[in-house]
Every structure is written in structure tokens, then in C-alpha cells.
C-alpha atoms as a PDB file:
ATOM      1  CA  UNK A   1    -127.287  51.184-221.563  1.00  0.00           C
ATOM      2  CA  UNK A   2    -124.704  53.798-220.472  1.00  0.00           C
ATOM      3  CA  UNK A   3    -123.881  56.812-221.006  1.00  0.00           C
ATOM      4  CA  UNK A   4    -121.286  58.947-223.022  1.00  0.00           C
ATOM      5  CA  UNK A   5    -119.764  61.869-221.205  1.00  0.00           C
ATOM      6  CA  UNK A   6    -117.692  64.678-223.058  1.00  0.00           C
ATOM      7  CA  UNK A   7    -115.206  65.155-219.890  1.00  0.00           C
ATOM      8  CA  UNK A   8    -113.128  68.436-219.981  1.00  0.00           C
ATOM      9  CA  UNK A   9    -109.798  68.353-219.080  1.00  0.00           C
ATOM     10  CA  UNK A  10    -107.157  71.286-217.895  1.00  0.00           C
ATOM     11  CA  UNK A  11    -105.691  73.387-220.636  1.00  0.00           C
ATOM     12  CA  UNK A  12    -102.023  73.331-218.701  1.00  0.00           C
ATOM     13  CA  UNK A  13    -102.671  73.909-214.898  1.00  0.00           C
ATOM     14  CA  UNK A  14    -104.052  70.276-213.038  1.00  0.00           C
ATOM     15  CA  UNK A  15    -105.870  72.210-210.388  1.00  0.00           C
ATOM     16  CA  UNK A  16    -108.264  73.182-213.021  1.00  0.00           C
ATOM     17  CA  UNK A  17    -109.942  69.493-213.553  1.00  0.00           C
ATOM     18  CA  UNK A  18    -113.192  69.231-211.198  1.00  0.00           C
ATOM     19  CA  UNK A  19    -113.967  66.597-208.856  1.00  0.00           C
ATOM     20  CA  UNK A  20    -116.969  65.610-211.181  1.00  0.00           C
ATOM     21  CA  UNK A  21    -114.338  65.013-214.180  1.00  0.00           C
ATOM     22  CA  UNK A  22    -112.654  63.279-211.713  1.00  0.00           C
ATOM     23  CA  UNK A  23    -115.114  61.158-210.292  1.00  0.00           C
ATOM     24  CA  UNK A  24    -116.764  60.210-214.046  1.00  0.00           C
ATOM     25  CA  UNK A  25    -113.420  58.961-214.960  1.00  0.00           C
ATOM     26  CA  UNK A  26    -112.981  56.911-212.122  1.00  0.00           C
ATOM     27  CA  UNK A  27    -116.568  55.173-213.003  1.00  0.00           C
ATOM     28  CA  UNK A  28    -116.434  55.009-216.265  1.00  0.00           C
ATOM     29  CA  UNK A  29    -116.120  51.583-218.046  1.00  0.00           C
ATOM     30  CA  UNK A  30    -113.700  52.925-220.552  1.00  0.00           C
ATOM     31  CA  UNK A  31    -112.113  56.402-221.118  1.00  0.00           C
ATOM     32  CA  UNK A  32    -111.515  56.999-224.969  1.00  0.00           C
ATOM     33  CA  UNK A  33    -108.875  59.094-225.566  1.00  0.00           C
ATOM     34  CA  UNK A  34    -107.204  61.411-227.944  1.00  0.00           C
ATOM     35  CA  UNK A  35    -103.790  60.465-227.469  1.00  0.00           C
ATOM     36  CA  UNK A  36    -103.762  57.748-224.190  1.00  0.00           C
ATOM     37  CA  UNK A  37    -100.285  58.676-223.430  1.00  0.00           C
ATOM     38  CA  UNK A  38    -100.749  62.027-222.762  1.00  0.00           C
ATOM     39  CA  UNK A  39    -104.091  61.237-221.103  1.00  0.00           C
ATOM     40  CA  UNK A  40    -101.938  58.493-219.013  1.00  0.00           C
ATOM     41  CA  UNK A  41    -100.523  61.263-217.287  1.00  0.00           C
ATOM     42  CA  UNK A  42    -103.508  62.863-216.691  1.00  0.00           C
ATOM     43  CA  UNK A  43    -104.784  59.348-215.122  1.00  0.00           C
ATOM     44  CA  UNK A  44    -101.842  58.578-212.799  1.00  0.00           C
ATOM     45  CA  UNK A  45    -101.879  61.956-211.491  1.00  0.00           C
ATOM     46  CA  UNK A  46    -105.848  61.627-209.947  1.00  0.00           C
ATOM     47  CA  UNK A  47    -105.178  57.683-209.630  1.00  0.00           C
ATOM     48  CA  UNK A  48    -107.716  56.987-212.221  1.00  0.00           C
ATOM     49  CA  UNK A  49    -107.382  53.360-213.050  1.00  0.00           C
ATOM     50  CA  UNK A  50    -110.121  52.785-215.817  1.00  0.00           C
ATOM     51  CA  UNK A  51    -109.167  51.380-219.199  1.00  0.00           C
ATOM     52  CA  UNK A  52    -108.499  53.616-221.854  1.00  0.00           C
ATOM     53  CA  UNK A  53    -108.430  53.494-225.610  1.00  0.00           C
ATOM     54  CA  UNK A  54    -106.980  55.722-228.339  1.00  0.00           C
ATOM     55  CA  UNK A  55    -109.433  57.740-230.452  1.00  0.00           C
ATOM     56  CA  UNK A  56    -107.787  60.326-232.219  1.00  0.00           C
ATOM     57  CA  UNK A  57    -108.616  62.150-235.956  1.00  0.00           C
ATOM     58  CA  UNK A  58    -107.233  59.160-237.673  1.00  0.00           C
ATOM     59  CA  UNK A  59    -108.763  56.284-236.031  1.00  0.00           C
ATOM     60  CA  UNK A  60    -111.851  57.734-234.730  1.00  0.00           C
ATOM     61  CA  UNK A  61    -114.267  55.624-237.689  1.00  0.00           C
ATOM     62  CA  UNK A  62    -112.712  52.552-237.243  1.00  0.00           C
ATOM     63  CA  UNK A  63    -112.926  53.079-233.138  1.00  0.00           C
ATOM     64  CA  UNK A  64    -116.932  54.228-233.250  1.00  0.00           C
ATOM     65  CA  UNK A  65    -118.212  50.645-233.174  1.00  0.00           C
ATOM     66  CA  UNK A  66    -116.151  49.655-230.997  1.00  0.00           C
ATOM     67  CA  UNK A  67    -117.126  52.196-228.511  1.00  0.00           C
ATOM     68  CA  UNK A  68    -121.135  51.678-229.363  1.00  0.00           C
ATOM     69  CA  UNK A  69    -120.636  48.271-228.399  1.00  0.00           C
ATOM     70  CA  UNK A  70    -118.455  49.494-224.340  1.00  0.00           C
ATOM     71  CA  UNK A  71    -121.346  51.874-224.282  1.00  0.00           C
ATOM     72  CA  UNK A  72    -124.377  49.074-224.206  1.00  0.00           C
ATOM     73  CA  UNK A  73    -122.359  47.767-220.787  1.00  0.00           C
ATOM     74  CA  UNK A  74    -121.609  51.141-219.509  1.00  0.00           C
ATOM     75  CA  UNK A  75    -120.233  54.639-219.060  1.00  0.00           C
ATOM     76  CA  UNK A  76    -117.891  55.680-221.846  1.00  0.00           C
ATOM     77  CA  UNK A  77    -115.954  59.037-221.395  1.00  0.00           C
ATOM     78  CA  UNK A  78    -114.529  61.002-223.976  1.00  0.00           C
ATOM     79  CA  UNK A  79    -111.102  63.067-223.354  1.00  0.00           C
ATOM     80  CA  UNK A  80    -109.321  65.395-225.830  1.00  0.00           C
ATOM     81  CA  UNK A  81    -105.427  66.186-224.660  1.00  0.00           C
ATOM     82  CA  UNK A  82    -106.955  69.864-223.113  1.00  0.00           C
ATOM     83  CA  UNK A  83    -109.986  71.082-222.715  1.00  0.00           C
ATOM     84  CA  UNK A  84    -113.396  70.651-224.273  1.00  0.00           C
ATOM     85  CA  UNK A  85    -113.637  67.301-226.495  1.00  0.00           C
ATOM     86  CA  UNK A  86    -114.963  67.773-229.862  1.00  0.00           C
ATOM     87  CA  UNK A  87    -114.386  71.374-229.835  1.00  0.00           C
ATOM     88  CA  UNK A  88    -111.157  71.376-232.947  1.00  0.00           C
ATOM     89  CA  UNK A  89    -110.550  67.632-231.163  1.00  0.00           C
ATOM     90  CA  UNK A  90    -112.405  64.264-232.433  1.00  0.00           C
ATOM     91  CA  UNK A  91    -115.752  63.761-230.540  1.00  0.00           C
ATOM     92  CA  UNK A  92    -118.451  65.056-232.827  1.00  0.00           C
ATOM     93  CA  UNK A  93    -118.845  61.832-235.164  1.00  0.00           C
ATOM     94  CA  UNK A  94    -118.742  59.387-232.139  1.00  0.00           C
ATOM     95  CA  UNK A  95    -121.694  61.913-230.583  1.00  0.00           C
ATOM     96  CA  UNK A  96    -123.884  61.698-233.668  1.00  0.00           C
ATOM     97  CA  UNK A  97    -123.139  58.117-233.879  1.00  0.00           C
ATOM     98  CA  UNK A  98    -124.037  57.538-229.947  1.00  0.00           C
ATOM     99  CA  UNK A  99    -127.240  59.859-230.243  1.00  0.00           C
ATOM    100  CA  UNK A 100    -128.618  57.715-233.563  1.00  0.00           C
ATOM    101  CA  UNK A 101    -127.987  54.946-231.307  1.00  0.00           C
ATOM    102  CA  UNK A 102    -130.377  55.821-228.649  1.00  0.00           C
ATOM    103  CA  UNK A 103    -127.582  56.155-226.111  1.00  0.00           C
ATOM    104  CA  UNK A 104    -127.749  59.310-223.810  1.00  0.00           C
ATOM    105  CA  UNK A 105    -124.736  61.907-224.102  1.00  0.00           C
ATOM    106  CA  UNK A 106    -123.716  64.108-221.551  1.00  0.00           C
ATOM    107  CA  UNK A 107    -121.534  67.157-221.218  1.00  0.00           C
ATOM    108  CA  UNK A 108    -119.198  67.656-217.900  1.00  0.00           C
ATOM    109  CA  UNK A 109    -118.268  71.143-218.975  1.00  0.00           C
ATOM    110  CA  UNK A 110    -114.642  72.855-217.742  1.00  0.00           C
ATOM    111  CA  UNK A 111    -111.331  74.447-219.236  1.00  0.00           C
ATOM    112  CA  UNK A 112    -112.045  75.756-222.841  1.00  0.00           C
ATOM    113  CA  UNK A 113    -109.184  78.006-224.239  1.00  0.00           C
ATOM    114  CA  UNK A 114    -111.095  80.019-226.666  1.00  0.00           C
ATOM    115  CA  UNK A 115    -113.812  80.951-223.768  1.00  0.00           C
ATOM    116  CA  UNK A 116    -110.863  81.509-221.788  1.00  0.00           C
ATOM    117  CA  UNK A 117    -109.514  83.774-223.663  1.00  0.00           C
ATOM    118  CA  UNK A 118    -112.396  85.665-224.907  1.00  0.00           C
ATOM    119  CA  UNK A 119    -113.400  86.556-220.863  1.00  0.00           C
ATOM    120  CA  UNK A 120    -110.132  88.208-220.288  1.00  0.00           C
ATOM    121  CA  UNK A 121    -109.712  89.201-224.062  1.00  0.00           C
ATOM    122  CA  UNK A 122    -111.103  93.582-223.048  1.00  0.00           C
ATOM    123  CA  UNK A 123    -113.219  92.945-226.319  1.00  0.00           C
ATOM    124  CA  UNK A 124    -116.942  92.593-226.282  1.00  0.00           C
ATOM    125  CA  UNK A 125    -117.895  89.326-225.194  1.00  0.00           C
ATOM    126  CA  UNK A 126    -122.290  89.430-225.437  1.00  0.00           C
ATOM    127  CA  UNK A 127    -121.841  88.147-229.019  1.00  0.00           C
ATOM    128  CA  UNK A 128    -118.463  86.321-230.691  1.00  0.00           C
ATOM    129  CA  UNK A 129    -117.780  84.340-233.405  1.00  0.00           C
ATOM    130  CA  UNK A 130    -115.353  81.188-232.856  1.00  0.00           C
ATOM    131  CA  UNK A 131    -113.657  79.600-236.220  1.00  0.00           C
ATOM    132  CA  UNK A 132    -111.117  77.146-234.752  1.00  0.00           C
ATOM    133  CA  UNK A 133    -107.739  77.114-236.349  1.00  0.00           C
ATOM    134  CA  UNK A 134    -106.630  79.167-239.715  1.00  0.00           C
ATOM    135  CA  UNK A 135    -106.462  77.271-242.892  1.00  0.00           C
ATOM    136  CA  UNK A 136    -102.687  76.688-243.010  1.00  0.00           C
ATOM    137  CA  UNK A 137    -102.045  77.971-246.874  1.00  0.00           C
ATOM    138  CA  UNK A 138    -101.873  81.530-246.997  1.00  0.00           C
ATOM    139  CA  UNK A 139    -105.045  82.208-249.654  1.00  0.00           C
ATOM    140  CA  UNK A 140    -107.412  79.414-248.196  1.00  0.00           C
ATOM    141  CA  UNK A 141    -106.215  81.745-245.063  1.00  0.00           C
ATOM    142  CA  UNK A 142    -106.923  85.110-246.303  1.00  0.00           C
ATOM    143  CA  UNK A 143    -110.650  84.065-247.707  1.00  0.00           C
ATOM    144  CA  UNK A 144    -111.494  82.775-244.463  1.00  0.00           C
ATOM    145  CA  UNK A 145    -110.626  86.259-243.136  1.00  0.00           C
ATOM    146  CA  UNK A 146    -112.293  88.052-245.973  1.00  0.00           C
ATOM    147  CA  UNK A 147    -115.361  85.788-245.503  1.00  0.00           C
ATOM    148  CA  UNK A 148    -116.071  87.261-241.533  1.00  0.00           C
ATOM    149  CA  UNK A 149    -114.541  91.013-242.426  1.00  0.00           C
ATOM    150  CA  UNK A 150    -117.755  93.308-242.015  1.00  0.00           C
ATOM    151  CA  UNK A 151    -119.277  90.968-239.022  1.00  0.00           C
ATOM    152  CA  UNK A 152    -119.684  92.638-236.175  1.00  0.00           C
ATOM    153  CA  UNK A 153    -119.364  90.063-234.065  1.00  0.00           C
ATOM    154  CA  UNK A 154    -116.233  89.275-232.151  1.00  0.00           C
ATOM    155  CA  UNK A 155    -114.069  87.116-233.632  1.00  0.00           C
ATOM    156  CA  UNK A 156    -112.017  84.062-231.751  1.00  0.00           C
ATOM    157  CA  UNK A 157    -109.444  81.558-234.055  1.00  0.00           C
ATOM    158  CA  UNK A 158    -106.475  78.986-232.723  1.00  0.00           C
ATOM    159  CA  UNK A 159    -102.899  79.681-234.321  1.00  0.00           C
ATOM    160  CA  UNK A 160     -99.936  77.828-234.145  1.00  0.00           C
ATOM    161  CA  UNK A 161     -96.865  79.643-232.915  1.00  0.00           C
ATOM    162  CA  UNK A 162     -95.457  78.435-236.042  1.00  0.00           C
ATOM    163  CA  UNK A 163     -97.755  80.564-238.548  1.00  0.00           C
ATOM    164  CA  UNK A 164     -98.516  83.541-235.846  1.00  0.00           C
ATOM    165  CA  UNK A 165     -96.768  86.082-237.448  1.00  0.00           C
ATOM    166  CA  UNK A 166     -97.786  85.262-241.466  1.00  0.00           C
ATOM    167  CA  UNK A 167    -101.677  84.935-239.636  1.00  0.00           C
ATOM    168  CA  UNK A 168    -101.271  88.311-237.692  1.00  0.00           C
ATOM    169  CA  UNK A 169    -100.651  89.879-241.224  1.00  0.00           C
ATOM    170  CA  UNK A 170    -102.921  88.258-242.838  1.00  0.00           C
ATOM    171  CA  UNK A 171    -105.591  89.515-240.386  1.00  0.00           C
ATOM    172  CA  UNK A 172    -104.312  93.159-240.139  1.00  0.00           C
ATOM    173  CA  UNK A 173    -104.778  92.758-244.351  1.00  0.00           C
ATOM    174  CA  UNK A 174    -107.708  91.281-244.714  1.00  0.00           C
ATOM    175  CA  UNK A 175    -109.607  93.125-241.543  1.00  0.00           C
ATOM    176  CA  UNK A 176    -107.859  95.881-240.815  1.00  0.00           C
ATOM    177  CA  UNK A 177    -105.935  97.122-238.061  1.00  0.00           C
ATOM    178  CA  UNK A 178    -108.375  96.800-235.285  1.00  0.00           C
ATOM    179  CA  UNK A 179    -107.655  95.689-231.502  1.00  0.00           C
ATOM    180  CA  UNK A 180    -106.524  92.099-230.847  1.00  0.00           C
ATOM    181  CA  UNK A 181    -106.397  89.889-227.614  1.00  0.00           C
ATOM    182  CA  UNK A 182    -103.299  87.255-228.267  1.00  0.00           C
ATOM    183  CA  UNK A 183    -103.388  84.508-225.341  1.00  0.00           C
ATOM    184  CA  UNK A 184    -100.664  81.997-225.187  1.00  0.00           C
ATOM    185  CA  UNK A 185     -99.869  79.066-222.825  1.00  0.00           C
ATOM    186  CA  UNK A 186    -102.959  79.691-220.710  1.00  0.00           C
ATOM    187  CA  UNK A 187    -102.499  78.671-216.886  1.00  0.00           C
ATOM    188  CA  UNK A 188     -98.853  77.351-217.210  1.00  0.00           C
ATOM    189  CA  UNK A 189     -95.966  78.606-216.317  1.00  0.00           C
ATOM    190  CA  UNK A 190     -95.280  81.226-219.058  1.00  0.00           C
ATOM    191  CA  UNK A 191     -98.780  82.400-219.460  1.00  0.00           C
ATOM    192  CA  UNK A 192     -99.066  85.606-221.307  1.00  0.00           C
ATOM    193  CA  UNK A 193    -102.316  87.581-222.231  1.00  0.00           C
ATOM    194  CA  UNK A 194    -100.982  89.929-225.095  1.00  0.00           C
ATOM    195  CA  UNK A 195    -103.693  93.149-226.200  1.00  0.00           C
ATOM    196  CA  UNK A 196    -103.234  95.860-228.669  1.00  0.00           C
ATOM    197  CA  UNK A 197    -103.790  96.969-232.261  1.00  0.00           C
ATOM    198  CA  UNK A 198    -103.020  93.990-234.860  1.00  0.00           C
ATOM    199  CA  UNK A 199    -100.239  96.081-235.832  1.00  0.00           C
ATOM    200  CA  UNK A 200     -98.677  96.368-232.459  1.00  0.00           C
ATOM    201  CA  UNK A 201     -99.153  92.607-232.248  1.00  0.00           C
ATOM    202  CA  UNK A 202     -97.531  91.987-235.427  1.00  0.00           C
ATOM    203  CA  UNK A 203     -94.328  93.490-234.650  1.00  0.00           C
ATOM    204  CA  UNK A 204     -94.177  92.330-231.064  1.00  0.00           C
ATOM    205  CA  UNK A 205     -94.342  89.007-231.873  1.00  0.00           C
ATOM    206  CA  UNK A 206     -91.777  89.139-234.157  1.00  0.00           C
ATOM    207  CA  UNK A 207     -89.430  89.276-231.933  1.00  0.00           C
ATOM    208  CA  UNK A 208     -90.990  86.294-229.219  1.00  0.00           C
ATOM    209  CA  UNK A 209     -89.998  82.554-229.496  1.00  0.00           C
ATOM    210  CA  UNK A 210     -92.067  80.449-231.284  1.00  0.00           C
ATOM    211  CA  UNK A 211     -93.535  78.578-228.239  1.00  0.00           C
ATOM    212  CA  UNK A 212     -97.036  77.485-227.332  1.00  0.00           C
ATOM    213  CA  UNK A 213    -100.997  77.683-228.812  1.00  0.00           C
ATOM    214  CA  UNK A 214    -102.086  80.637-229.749  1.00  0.00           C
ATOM    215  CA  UNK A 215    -105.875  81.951-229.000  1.00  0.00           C
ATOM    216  CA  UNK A 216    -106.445  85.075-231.224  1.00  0.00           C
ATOM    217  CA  UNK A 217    -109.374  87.126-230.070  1.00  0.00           C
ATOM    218  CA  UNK A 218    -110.449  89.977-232.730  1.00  0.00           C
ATOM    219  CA  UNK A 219    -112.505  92.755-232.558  1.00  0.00           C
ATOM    220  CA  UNK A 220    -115.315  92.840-234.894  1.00  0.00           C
ATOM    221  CA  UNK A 221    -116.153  95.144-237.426  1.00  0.00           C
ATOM    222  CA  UNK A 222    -117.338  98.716-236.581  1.00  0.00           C
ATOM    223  CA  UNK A 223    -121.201  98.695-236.181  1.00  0.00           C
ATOM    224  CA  UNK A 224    -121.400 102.472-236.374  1.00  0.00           C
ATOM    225  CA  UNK A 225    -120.477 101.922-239.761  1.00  0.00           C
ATOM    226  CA  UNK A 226    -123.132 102.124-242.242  1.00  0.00           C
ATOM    227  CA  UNK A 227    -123.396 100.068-245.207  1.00  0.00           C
ATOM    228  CA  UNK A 228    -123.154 102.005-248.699  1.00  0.00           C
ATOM    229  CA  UNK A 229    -125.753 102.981-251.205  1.00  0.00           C
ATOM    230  CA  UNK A 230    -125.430 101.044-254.657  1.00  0.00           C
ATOM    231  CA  UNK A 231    -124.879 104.559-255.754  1.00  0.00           C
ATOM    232  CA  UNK A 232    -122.174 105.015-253.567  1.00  0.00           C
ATOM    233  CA  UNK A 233    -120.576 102.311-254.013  1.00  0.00           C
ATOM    234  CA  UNK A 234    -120.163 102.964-258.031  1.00  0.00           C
ATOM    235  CA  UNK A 235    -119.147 106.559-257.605  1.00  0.00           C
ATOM    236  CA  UNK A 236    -116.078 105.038-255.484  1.00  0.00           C
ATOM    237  CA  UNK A 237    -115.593 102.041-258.181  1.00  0.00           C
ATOM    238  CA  UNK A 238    -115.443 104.731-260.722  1.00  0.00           C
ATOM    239  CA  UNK A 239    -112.894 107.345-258.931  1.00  0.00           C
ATOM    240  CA  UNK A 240    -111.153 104.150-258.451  1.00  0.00           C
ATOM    241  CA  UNK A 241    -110.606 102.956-261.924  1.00  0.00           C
ATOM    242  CA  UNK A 242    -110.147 106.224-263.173  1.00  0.00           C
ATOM    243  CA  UNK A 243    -107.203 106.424-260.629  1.00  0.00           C
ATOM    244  CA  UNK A 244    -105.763 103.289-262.233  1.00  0.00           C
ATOM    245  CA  UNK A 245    -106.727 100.830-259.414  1.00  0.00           C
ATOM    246  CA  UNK A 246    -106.840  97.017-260.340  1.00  0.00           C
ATOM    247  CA  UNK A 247    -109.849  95.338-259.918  1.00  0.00           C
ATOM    248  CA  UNK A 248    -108.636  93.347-257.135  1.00  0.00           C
ATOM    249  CA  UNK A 249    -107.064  95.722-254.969  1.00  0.00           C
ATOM    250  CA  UNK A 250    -109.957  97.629-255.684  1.00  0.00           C
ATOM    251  CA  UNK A 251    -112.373  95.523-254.228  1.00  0.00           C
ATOM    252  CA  UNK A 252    -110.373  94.800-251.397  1.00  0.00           C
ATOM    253  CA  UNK A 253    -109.969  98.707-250.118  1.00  0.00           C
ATOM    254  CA  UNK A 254    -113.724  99.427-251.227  1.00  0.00           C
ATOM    255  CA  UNK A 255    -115.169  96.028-249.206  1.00  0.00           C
ATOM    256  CA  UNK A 256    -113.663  97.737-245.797  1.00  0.00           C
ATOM    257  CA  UNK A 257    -114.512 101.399-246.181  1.00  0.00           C
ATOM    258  CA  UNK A 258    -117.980 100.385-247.892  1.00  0.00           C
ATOM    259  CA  UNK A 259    -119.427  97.348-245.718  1.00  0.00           C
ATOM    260  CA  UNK A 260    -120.400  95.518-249.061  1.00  0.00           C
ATOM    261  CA  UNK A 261    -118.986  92.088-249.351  1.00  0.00           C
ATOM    262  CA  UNK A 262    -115.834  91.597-251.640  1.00  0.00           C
ATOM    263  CA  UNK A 263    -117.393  89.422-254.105  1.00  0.00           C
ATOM    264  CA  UNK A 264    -120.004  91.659-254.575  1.00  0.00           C
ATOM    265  CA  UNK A 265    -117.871  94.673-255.056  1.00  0.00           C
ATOM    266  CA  UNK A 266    -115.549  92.694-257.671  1.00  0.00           C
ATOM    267  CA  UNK A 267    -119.018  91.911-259.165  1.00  0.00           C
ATOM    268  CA  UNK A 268    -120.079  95.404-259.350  1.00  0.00           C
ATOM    269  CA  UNK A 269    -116.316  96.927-260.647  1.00  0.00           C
ATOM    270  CA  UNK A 270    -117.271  94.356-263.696  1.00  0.00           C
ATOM    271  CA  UNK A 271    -120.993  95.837-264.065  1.00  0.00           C
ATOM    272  CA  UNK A 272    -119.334  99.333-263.870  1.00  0.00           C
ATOM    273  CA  UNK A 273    -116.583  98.658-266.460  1.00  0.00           C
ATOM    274  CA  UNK A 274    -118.516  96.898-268.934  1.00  0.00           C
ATOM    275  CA  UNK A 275    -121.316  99.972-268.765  1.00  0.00           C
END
């Protein structure tokens, strides 16, 4: 019976990959990878000669058997194209799988951009928040940012340099202009470690290439901020509709200043209106 190992691999810069990664490569009976050609490199490099098989998003359920059955004659390693596997990179269904199995699974921890970036982010680091990549559509995007807004906790997401911009105003919309960490080709050659307000960030960026993975690092909500009575909150709903304030926008503003969720405030502008 082997064992499956989740091998880390460098985020840009080789000298990052240990001699552990190195040396479970190098024993492994095969080395299942998220895109072999890129790992190739990676292989030739270290003069790692073991076997290796594609197992990317697309393929990984017809590929899980498959590996089961390398697994009962020996190590199997898993490699994403950087960093940790199965962190935003196939790995957790062949894990489950290999675990209901009865097989043993191992980690051989290294290079992780969004720990990475949170270390050197300036922003409080005791207690974060990481939510992979933003939804790609603009509203799926915006409720995923309205869903974390009054968490306290810092907050760490993966952009493409495509979308950075239209996600930088999303977040400075949806959470307010608070103080932002934006890492970009971490340990290669144009590494850049970006921190400001979201606003500063937004207009900075405007004017950069698009070029390389973005790691966004957020500051969380305000914890000196207390949460608002019921009473409160329905004095403010009132001034606000009285002012001529749509529901919406209404809810938006009042979900910030108030610490109530936005749902709840739309719920309670309805309560208030119909009364």
C-alpha cells in the first residue's frame, strides 16, 4: 500500500522547492500532474525521472481509479503547476477518494501564494479569511463581497490581471475603502508587493500592464464598530426613505455604517415601509 503525497511546488523562483519535494518525487511510483508539461520542466530541472500523468480539473474523475489502482503498488505524488495542490488546483476529490480507500495521505508543505502574501501583506495576520478566486461575472462577484463585508477577519482572494481593476471596484463598493495588500508575480523577476487604500489601488493599477496572478489581501471590517440597535437601525431606514433613497441603495449604505447584514436590512426597509 503506498502512500499519496500533496508535494508543493515553487510559485516562480526554483530555489524555493525543498530537498524533501525533491527527494519524494524522485521515489515516487508516479507523479500526477496538473498539466505534465509544465511539470516536465519542473522534472528535468531536479533530474526527476519518475512517470508522470495528467490530472487536471477536467480529467481528474476519470484519472481517480486509475491512480487508486498506482497507489496499491506505491507512492503516488500529487503536483499542481505552483504551489500547494488542491488549494484552487485539483487534489481534493482524489484525497477523499484515497482516504475512503484506506490509503494514507500525506502533506509535504512549501510555496503557497495566498500565505505568502498575507505574511508580508502589513494587515493582521492572527485570523484571515481565504476565498480563492472572484466569481468572474460582476453580480455573482459583488455578493461574494457583500457576503464577507462586516467580518472582521482578514480577507485573502486570487484575481486575474485580466479582471483586477473591475474586482478592485467591486471591493472598494461592496467593502469600502479600507487598506489593501496587492501581490503580483511573487519570487520572479518582476515581483511587486503593492499596499494602500483600495482606492489608491484602483487607480494605480489602472495604469500597470495586465501581467501576472494577482493575490489580494483585504483588511477586515472595523471591530471597534458596534453593531446597531433594531431601533437604530429603523430610525436610519426611515430618514432614509423619507430622503428618497431606493431600497437597494439603501440597504447597501445602511449594511456598512450599521454592521447588520444586507439582506436583513432590505428585509427590515420592507417591515418599515409596509408599517
Amino acid at each position: 500500500m503506498g502512500t499519496l503525497y500533496l508535494v508543493a511546488t515553487p510559485i516562480g523562483n526554483l530555489e524555493d522547492m525543498s530537498a524533501r519535494a525533491v527527494r519524494i518525487l524522485k521515489e515516487s511510483e508516479l507523479i500526477a500532474a496538473e498539466d505534465t508539461r509544465h511539470t516536465g520542466k519542473l522534472l528535468k530541472h531536479f533530474e526527476i525521472k519518475t512517470k508522470s500523468t495528467s490530472y487536471f480539473e477536467h480529467s481528474k474523475t476519470d484519472k481517480i481509479d486509475f491512480i487508486l489502482s498506482k497507489l496499491k503498488e506505491g507512492d503516488v505524488s500529487v503536483v499542481s503547476d505552483a504551489g500547494s495542490p488542491a488549494i484552487n488546483d485539483p487534489g481534493y476529490e482524489l484525497v477523499v477518494a484515497a482516504l475512503a480507500s484506506g490509503f494514507d495521505v500525506r502533506p509535504v508543505p512549501g510555496p503557497s501564494a495566498p500565505i505568502a502574501a498575507l505574511t508580508v501583506s502589513g494587515l493582521p495576520t492572527d485570523s484571515f479569511l481565504y476565498l480563492g478566486y472572484l466569481p468572474h461575472k460582476a453580480g455573482e462577484r459583488r455578493t461574494r463581497l457583500e457576503e464577507v463585508s462586516t467580518l472582521t477577519y482578514t480577507l485573502i482572494f486570487l484575481e486575474s490581471p485580466y479582471r483586477i481593476t473591475d474586482a478592485l471596484e467591486d471591493i472598494h463598493s461592496q467593502l469600502g475603502d479600507r487598506q489593501i495588500c496587492v501581490a503580483r508575480e511573487m519570487t520572479k523577476m518582476y515581483e511587486e508587493f503593492w499596499r494602500g487604500t483600495v482606492s489608491e489601488a484602483m487607480d494605480y493599477f489602472k495604469t500597470q500592464p495586465a501581467r501576472g496572478e494577482f493575490t489580494l489581501v483585504v483588511g477586515g471590517a472595523d471591530k471597534t464598530q458596534s453593531e446597531w440597535t433594531r431601533e437604530q437601525s429603523v430610525a436610519a431606514i426611515q430618514r432614509g426613505l423619507e430622503a428618497g433613497e431606493s431600497p437597494s441603495r439603501l440597504s447597501k449604505r445602511l449594511a456598512k455604517e450599521s454592521g447588520w447584514n444586507k439582506r436583513d436590512i432590505y428585509q427590515l426597509i420592507q417591515e418599515t415601509k409596509n408599517n
